[in-house]
Protein backbone atom coordinates (compact mmCIF):
# COMPACT_ATOMS: atom_id res chain seq x y z
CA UNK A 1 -19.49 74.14 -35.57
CA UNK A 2 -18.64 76.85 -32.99
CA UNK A 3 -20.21 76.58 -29.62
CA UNK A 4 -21.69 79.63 -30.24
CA UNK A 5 -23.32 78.47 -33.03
CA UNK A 6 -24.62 75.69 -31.07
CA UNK A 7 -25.98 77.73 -28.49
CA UNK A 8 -27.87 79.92 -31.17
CA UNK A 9 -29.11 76.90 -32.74
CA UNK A 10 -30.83 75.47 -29.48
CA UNK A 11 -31.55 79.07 -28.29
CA UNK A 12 -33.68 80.41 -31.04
CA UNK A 13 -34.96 76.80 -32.25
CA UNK A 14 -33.17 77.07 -35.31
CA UNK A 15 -34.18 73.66 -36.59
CA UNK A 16 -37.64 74.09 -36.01
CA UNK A 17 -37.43 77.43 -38.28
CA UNK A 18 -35.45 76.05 -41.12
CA UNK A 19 -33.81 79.39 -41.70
CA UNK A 20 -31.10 81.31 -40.33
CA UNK A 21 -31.63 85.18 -39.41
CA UNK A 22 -30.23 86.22 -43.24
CA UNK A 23 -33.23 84.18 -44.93
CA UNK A 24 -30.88 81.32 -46.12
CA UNK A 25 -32.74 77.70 -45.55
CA UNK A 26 -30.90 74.90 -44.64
CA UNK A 27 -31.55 71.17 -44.01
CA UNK A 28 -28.63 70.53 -41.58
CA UNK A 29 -28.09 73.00 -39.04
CA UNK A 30 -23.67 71.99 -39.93
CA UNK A 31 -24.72 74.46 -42.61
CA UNK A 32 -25.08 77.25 -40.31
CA UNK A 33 -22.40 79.65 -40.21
CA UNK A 34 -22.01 81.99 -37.42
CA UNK A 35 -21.28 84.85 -39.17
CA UNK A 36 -25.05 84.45 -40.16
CA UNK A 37 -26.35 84.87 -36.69
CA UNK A 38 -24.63 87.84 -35.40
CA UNK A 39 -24.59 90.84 -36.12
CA UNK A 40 -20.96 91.76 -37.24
CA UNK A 41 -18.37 93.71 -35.34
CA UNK A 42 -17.77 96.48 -38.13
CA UNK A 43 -22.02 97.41 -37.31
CA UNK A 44 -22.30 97.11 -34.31
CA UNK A 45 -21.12 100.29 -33.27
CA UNK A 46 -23.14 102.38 -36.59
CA UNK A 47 -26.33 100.46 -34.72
CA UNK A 48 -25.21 101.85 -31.27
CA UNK A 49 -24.79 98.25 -30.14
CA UNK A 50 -21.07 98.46 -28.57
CA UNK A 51 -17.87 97.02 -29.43
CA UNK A 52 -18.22 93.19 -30.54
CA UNK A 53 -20.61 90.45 -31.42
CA UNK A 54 -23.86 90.35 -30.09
CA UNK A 55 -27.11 88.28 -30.27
C-alpha cells in the first residue's frame, strides 16, 4: 500500500467508514487503491484544481 494511501486511510478514518470516496466497501483497508482516493490528474485541471493529485 502506498504511503499515501496510508495517510488517507488514517486521515479521513477510512476504517471507521467502510467505504472509499467511489462508494466501493471494503473489509481490509489492503483493498484500497489510491487511485480511489484522489482525484485523477487528467480532472484536475477541467475542475480548476491545478496540475496533479490532490486530496
Amino acid at each position: 500500500m502506498r504511503a499515501v494511501t496510508k495517510e488517507m486511510v488514517k486521515e479521513y478514518e477510512l476504517k471507521k467508514l467502510g467505504y472509499d470516496f467511489m462508494g466501493y466497501t471494503f473489509k481490509n483497508v489492503n483493498e484500497l487503491s489510491f487511485h480511489h482516493l484522489i482525484v485523477p490528474r487528467k480532472d484536475c485541471k477541467r475542475k480548476g484544481l491545478g496540475d496533479g493529485y490532490v486530496k
